[in-house]
Structure formats: structure tokens, C-alpha cells
N, C-alpha and C. Protein backbone atom coordinates (compact mmCIF):
# COMPACT_ATOMS: atom_id res chain seq x y z
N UNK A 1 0.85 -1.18 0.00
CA UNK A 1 0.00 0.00 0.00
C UNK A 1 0.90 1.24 0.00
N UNK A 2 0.38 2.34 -0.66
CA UNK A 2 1.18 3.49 -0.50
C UNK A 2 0.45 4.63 0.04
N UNK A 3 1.15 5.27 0.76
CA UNK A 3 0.17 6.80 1.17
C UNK A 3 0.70 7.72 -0.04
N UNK A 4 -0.79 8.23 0.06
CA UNK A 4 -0.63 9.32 -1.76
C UNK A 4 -1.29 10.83 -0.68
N UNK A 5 -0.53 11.81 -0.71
CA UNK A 5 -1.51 13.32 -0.49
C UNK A 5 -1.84 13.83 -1.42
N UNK A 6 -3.29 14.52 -1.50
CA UNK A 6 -4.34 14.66 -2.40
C UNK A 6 -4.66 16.47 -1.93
N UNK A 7 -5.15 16.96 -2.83
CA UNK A 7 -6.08 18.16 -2.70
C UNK A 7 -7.12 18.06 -3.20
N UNK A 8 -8.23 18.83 -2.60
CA UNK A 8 -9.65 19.24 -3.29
C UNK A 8 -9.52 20.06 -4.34
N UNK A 9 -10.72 20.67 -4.92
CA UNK A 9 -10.35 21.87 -5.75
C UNK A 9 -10.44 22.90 -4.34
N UNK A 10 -11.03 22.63 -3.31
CA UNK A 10 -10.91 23.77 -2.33
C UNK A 10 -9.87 24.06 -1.54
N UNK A 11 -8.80 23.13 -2.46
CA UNK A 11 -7.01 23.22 -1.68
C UNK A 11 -7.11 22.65 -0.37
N UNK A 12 -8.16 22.02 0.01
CA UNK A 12 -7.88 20.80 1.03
C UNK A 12 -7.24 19.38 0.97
N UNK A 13 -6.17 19.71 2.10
CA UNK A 13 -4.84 18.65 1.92
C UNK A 13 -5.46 17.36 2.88
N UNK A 14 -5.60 16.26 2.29
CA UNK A 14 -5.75 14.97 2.96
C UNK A 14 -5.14 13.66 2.60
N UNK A 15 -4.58 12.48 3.13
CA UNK A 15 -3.62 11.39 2.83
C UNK A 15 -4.98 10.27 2.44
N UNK A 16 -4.31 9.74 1.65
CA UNK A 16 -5.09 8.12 1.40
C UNK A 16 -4.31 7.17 0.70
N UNK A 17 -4.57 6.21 0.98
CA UNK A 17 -3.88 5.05 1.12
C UNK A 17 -4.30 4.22 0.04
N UNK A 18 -3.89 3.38 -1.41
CA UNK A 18 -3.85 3.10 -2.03
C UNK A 18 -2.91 2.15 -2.54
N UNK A 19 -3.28 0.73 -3.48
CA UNK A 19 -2.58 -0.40 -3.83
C UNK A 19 -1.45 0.36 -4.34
N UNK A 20 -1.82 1.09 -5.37
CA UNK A 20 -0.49 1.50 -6.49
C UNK A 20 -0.89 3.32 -6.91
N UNK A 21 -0.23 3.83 -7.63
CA UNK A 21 -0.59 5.09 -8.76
C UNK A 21 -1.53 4.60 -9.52
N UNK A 22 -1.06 3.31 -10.27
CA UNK A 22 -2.29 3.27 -11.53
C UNK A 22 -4.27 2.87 -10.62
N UNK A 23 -4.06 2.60 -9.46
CA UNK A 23 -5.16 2.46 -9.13
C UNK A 23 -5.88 3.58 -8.54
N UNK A 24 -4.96 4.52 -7.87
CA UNK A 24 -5.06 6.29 -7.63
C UNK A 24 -5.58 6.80 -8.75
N UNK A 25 -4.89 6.56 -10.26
CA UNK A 25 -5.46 7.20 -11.45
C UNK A 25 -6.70 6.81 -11.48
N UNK A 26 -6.68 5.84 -11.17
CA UNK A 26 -8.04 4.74 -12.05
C UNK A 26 -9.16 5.48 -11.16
N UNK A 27 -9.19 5.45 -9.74
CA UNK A 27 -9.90 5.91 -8.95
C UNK A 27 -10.36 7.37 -8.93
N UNK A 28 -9.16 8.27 -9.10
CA UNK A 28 -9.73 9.74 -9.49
C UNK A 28 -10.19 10.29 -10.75
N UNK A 29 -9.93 9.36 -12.24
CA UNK A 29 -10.46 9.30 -13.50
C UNK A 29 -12.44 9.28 -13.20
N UNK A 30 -12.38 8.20 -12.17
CA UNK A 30 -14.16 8.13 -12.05
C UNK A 30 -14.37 8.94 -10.92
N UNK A 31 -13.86 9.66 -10.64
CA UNK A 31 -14.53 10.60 -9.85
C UNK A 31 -14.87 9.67 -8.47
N UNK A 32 -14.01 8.70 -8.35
CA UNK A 32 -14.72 7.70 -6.74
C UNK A 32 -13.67 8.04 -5.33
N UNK A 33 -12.86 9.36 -6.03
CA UNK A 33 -12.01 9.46 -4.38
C UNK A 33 -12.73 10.90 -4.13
N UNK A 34 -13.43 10.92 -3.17
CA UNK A 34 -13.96 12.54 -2.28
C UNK A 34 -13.00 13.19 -0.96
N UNK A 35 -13.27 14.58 -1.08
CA UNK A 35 -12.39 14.78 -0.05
C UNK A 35 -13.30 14.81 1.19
N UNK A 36 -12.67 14.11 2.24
CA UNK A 36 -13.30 13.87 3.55
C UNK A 36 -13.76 15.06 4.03
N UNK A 37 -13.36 16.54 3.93
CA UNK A 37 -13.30 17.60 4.49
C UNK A 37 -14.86 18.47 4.11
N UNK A 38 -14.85 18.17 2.48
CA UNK A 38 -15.98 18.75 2.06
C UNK A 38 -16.50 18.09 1.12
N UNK A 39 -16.27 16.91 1.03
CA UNK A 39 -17.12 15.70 -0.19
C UNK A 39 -16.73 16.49 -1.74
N UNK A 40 -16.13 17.28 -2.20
CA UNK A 40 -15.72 17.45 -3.30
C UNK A 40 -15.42 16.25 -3.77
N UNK A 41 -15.50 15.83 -5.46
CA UNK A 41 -15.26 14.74 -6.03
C UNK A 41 -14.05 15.34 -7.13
N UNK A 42 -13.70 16.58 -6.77
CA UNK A 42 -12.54 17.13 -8.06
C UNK A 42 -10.56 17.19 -7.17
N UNK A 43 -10.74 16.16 -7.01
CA UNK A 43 -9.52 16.01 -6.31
C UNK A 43 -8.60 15.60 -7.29
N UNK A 44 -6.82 15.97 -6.89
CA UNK A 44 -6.14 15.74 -7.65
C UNK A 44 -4.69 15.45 -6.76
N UNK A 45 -3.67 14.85 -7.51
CA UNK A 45 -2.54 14.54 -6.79
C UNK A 45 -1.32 15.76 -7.39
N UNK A 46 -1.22 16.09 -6.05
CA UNK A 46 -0.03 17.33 -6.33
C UNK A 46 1.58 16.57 -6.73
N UNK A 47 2.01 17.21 -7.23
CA UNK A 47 3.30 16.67 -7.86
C UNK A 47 4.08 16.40 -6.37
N UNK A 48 4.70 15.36 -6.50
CA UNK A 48 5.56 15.03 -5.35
C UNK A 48 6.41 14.40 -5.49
N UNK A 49 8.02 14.98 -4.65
CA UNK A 49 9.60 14.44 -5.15
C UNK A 49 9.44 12.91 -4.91
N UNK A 50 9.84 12.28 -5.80
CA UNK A 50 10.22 10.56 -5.68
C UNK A 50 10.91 9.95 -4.65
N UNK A 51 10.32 9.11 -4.04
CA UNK A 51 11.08 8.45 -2.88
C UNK A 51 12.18 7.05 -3.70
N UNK A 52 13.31 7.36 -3.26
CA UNK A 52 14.61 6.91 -4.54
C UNK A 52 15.12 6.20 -3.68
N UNK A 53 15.61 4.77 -3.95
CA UNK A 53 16.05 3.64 -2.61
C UNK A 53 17.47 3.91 -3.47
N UNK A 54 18.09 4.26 -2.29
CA UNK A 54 19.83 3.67 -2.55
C UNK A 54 20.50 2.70 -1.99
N UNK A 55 21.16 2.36 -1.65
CA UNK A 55 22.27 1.12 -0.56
C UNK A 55 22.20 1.64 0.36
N UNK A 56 21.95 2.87 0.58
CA UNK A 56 22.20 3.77 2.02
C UNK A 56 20.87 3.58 3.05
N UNK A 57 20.07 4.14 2.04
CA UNK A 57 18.98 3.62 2.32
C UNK A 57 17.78 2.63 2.49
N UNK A 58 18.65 2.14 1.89
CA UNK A 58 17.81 0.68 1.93
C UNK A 58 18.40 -0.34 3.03
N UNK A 59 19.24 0.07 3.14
CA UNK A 59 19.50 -1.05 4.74
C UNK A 59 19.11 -0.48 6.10
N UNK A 60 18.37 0.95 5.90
CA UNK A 60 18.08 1.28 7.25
C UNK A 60 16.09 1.46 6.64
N UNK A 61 15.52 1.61 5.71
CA UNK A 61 14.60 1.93 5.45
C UNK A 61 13.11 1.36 6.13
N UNK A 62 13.62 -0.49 6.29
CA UNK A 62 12.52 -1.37 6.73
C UNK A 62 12.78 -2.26 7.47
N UNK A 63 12.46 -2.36 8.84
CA UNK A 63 12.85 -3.35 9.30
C UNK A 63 12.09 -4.50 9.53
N UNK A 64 12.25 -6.05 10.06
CA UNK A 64 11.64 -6.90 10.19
C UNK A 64 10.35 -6.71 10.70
N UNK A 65 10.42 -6.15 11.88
CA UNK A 65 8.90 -6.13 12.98
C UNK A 65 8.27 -5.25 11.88
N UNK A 66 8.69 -3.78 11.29
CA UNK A 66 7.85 -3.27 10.31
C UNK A 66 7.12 -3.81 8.96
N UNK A 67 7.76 -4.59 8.26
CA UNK A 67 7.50 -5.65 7.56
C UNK A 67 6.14 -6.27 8.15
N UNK A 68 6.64 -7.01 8.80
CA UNK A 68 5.37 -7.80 9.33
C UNK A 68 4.05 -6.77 10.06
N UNK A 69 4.15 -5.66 10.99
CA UNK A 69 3.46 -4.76 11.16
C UNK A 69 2.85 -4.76 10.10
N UNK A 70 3.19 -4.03 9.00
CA UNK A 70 2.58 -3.75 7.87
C UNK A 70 1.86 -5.02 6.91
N UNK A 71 1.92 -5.91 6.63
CA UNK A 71 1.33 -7.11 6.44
C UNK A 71 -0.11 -7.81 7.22
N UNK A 72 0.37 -7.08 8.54
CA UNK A 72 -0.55 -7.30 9.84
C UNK A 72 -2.05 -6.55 9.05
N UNK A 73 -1.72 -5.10 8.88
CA UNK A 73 -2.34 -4.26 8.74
C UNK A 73 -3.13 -4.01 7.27
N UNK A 74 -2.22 -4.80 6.67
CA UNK A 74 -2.67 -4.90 4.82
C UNK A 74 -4.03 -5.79 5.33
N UNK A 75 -3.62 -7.07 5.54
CA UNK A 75 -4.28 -8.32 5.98
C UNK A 75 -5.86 -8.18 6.42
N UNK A 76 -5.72 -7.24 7.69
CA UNK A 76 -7.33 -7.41 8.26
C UNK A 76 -7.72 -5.54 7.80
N UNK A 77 -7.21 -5.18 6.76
CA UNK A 77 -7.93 -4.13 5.97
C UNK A 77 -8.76 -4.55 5.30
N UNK A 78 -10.59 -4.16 5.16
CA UNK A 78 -11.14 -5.08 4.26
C UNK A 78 -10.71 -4.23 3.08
N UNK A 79 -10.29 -5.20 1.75
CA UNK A 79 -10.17 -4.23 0.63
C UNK A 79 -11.44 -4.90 -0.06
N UNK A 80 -12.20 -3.74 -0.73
CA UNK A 80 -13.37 -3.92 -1.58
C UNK A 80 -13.05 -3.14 -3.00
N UNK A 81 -13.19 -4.76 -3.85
CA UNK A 81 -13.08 -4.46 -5.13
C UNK A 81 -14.10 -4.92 -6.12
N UNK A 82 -13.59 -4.36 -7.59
CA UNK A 82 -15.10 -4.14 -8.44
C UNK A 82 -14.24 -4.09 -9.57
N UNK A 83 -14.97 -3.82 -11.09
CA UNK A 83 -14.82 -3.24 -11.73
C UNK A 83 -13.90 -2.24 -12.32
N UNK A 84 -14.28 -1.25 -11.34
CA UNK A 84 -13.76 0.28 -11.82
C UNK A 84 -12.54 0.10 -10.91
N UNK A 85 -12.07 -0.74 -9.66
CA UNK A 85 -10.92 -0.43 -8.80
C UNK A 85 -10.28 -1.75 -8.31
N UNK A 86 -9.09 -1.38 -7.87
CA UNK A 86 -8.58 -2.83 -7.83
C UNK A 86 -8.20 -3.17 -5.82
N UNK A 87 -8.92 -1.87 -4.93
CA UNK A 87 -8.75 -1.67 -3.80
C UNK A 87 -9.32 -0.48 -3.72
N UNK A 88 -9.60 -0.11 -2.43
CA UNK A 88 -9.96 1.45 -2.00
C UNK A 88 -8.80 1.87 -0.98
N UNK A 89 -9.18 2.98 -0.68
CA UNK A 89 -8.57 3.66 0.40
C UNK A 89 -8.38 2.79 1.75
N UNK A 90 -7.19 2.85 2.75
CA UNK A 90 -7.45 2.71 3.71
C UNK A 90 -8.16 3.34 4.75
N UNK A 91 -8.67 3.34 5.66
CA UNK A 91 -9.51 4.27 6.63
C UNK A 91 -7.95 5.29 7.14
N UNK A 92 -8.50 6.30 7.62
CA UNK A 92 -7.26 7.24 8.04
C UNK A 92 -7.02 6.64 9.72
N UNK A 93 -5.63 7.34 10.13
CA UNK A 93 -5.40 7.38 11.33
C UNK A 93 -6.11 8.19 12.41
N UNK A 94 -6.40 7.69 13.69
CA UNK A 94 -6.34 8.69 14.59
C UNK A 94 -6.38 10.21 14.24
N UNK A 95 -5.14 10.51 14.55
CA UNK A 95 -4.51 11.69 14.11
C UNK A 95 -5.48 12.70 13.09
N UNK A 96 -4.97 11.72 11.58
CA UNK A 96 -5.86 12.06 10.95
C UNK A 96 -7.56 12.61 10.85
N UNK A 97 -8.01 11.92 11.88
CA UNK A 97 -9.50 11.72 11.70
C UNK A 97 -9.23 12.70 12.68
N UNK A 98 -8.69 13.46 13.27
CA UNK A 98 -9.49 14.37 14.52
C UNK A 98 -8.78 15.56 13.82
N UNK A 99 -7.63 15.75 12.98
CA UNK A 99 -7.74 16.83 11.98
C UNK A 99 -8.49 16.75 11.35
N UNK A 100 -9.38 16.12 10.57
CA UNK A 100 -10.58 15.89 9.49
C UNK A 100 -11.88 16.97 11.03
N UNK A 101 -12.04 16.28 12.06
CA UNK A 101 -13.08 16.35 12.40
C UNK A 101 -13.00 17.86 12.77
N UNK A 102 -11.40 18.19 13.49
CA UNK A 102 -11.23 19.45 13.85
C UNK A 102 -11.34 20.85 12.32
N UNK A 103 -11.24 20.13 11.43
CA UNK A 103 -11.53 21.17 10.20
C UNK A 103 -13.17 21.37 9.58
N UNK A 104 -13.78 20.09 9.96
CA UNK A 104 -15.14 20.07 9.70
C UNK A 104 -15.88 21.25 10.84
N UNK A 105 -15.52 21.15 11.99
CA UNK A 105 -15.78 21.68 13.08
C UNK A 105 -15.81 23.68 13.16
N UNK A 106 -14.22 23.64 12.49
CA UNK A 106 -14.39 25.18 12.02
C UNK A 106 -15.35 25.73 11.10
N UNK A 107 -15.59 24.63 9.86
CA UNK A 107 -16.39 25.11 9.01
C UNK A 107 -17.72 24.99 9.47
N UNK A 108 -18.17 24.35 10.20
CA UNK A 108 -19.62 24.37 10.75
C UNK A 108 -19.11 26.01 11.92
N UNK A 109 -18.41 26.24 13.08
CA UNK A 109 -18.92 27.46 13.66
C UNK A 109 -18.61 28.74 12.57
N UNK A 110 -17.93 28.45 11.40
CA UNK A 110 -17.64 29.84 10.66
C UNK A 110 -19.09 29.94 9.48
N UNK A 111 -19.74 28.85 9.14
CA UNK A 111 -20.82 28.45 8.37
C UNK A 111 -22.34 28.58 9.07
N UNK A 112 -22.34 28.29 9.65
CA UNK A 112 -23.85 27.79 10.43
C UNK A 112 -23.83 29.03 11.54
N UNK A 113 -24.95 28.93 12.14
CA UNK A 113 -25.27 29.32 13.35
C UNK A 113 -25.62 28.65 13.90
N UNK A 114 -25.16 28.78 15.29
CA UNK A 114 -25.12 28.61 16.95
C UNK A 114 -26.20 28.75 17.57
N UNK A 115 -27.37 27.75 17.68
CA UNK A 115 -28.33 28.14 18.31
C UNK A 115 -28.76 27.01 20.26
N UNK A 116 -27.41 26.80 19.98
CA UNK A 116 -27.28 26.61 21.56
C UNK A 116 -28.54 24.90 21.75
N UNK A 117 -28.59 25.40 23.03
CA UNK A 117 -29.84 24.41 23.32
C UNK A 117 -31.14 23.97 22.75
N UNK A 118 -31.39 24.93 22.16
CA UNK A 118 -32.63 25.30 21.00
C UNK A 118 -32.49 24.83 20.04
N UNK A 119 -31.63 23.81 19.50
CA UNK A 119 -31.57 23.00 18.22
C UNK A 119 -32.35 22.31 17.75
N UNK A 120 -33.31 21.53 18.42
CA UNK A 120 -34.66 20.77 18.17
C UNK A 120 -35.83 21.77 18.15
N UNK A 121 -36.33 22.70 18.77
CA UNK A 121 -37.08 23.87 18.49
C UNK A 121 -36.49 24.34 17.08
N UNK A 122 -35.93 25.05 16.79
CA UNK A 122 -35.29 25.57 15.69
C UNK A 122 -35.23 24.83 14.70
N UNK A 123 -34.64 23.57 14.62
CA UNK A 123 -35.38 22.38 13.10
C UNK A 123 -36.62 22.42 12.94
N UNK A 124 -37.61 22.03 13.86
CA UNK A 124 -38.65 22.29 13.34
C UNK A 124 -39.47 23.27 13.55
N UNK A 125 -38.93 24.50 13.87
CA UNK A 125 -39.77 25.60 13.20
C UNK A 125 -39.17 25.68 11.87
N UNK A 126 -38.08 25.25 11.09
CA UNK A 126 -37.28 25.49 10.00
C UNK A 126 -38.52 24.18 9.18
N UNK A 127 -38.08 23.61 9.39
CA UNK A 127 -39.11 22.26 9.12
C UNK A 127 -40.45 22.25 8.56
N UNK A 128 -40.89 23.10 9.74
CA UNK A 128 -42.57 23.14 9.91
C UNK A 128 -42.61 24.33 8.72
N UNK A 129 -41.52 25.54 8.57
CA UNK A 129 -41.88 26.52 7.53
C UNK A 129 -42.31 28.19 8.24
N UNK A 130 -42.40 27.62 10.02
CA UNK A 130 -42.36 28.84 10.61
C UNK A 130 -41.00 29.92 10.21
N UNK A 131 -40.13 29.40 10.02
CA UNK A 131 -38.38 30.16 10.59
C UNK A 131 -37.67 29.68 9.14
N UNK A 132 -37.38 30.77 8.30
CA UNK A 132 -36.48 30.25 6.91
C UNK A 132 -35.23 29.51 7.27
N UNK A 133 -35.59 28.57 6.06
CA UNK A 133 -34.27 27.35 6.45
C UNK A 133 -32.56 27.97 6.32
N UNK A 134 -32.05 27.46 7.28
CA UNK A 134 -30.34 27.81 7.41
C UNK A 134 -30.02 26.74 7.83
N UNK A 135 -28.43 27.08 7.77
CA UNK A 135 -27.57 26.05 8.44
C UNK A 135 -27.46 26.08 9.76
N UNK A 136 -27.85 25.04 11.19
CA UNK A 136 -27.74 25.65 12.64
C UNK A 136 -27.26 24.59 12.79
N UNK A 137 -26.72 25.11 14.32
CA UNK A 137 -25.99 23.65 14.99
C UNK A 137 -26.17 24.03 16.59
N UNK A 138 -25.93 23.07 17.18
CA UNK A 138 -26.45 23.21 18.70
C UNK A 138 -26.74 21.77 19.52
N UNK A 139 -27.09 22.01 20.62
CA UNK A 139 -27.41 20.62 21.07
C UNK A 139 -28.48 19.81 21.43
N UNK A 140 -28.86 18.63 21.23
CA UNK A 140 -30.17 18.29 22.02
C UNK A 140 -29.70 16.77 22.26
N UNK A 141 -30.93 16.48 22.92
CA UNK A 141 -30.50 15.06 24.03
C UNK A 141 -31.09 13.94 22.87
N UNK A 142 -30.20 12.94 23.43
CA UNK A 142 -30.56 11.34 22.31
C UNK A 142 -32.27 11.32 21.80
N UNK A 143 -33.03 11.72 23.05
CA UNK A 143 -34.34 11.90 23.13
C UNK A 143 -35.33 12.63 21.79
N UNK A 144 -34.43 13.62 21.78
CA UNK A 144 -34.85 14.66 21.08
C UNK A 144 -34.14 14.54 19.69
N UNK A 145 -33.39 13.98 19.61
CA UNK A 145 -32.76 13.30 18.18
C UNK A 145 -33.46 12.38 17.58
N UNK A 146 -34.09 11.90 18.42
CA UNK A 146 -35.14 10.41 18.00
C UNK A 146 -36.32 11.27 17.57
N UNK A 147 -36.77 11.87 18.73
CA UNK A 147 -38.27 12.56 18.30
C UNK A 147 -38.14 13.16 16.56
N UNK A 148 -37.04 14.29 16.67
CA UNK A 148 -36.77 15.15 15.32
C UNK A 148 -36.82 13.92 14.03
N UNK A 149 -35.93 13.06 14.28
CA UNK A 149 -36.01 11.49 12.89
C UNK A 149 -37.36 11.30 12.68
N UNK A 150 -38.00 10.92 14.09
CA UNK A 150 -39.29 10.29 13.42
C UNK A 150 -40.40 11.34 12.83
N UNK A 151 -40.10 12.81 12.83
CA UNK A 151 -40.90 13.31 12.27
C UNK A 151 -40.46 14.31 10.73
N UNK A 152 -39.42 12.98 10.41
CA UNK A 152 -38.85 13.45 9.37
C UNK A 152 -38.19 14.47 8.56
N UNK A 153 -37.21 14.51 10.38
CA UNK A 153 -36.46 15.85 10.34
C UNK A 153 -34.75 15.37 10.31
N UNK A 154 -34.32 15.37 9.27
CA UNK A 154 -32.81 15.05 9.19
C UNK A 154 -32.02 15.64 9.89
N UNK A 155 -30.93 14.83 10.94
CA UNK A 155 -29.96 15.46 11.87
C UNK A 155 -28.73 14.57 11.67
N UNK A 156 -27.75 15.34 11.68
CA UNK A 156 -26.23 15.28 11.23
C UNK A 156 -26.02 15.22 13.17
N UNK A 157 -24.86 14.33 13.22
CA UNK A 157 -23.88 14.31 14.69
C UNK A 157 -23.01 14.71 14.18
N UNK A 158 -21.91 15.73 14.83
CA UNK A 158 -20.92 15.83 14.85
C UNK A 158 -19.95 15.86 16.06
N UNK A 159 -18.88 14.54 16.22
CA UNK A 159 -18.61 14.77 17.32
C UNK A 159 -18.01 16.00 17.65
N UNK A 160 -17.51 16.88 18.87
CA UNK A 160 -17.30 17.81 18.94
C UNK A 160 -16.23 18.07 19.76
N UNK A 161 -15.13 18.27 19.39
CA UNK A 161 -13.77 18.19 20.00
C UNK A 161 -13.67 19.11 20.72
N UNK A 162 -12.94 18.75 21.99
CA UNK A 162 -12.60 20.03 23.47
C UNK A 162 -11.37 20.69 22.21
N UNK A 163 -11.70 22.11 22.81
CA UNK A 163 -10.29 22.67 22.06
C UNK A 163 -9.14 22.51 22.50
N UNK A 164 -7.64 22.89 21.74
CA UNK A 164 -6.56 22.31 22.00
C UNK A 164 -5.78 23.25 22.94
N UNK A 165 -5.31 22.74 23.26
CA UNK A 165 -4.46 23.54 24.85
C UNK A 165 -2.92 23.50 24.58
């Protein structure tokens, strides 16, 4: 597997994990790699210097336990294939995923409004046609997440990260 970094057209930088290049091509030709950040489907691979094995490097590059680590990790990846691909992406790291979540997070308080506790009031007056529809975010209890579904009111979770210290 190789890690490939990618941009959106919205110049959002994210890693994914892939058999080869020709299956990266194959995959961004159909439009089937999105960027996690904002679901754009116009992603592209920025030019990047070649990783070049010499003697020097190659006796310190990989070691045994890594080898097998990595085999570990190929192994119980499910890869799902088809047609159009010969593998997908791996899922991201940690790391990764709480930069993904921490960038989603800005764009929802710089995007939406903040309507606090009042988030289930506020869908459905948006809903019902009382209150013109926007983007809001806010909180309500499992309770009130259930109620809003069953009356065929769509709600997004986002987990919501303590800020960084």
C-alpha cells in the first residue's frame, strides 16, 4: 500500500492510502475518491519528489517487525473491489480523523449558526416553515434526536472536540 496526499479543488490537503498510482489514477479518473473535508469529487494529486532507494537507504529503510506490522495491517484491511478499482482507500489514522473532524468543526462554527440548546425547536420551526431554512448547529438530548427522525427531520452528529491547549 502506499500513502498518496491529495487536494480538493478547495485546496484541502488529505492522505489516502492506495494499492499502487495506476489504481489512484483509475480511482480519481471516475470521480470515486472525495475529499473527507468537504465531499468534493474534483480532487487531484499534487506533484511530489520521488522516494529513490539507494544502498544507504535501503539497509536502514525497513525493518523486520515493520514488515510484518505492515502485512498485519494490509491483511485485516477489508479491501473492496469491483470493476472500476482494484482496492480502495485505507480508513485514516487517529490523528488524521481528529484533523478531518477538527476542520469540519471550524467550518460548521464559521458556516452555520449557533443556536445553543434550542436546536430541536429551531429544526422544526425550520421544518414546519415557521423560521427560513439555514444552516444551525447546537445541542439536544438522544431523546430529542429520535423525536426530530421520526418526524422526518434530518440530523447530522458531529462529534465535537474540546479545544486544543
Amino acid at each position: 500500500m502506499i500513502k498518496f496526499t491529495l487536494n480538493c479543488a478547495d485546496q484541502h490537503v488529505f492522505e489516502c492510502w492506495f494499492p499502487n498510482s495506476e489504481s489512484l489514477s483509475r480511482q480519481l479518473d471516475l470521480k470515486l475518491v472525495d475529499c473527507p473535508i468537504c465531499g468534493s469529487v474534483d480532487v487531484l494529486r499534487p506533484l511530489s519528489a520521488p522516494n529513490l532507494s539507494t544502498p544507504k537507504t535501503r539497509s536502514r529503510s525497513v525493518t523486520p517487525e515493520q514488515t510484518e506490522t505492515n502485512e498485519t495491517q494490509y491483511h485485516q484491511t477489508k479491501q473492496v473491489t469491483g470493476p472500476a478499482t482494484s482496492g480502495v482507500a485505507v480508513p485514516p489514522t487517529g490523528a488524521v480523523m481528529r484533523r478531518i473532524l477538527r476542520d469540519m468543526q471550524k467550518l460548521v462554527e464559521r458556516d452555520f449558526t449557533h443556536v445553543g440548546d434550542n436546536f430541536a425547536t429551531e429544526a422544526r420551526k425550520m421544518h414546519s416553515g415557521e423560521s427560513e431554512a439555514e444552516n444551525i448547529y447546537g445541542q439536544c438530548t438522544p431523546d430529542e434526536q429520535a423525536e426530530l427522525e421520526e418526524e422526518g427531520i434530518t440530523v447530522g452528529v458531529l462529534p465535537w472536540l474540546p479545544p486544543d491547549n
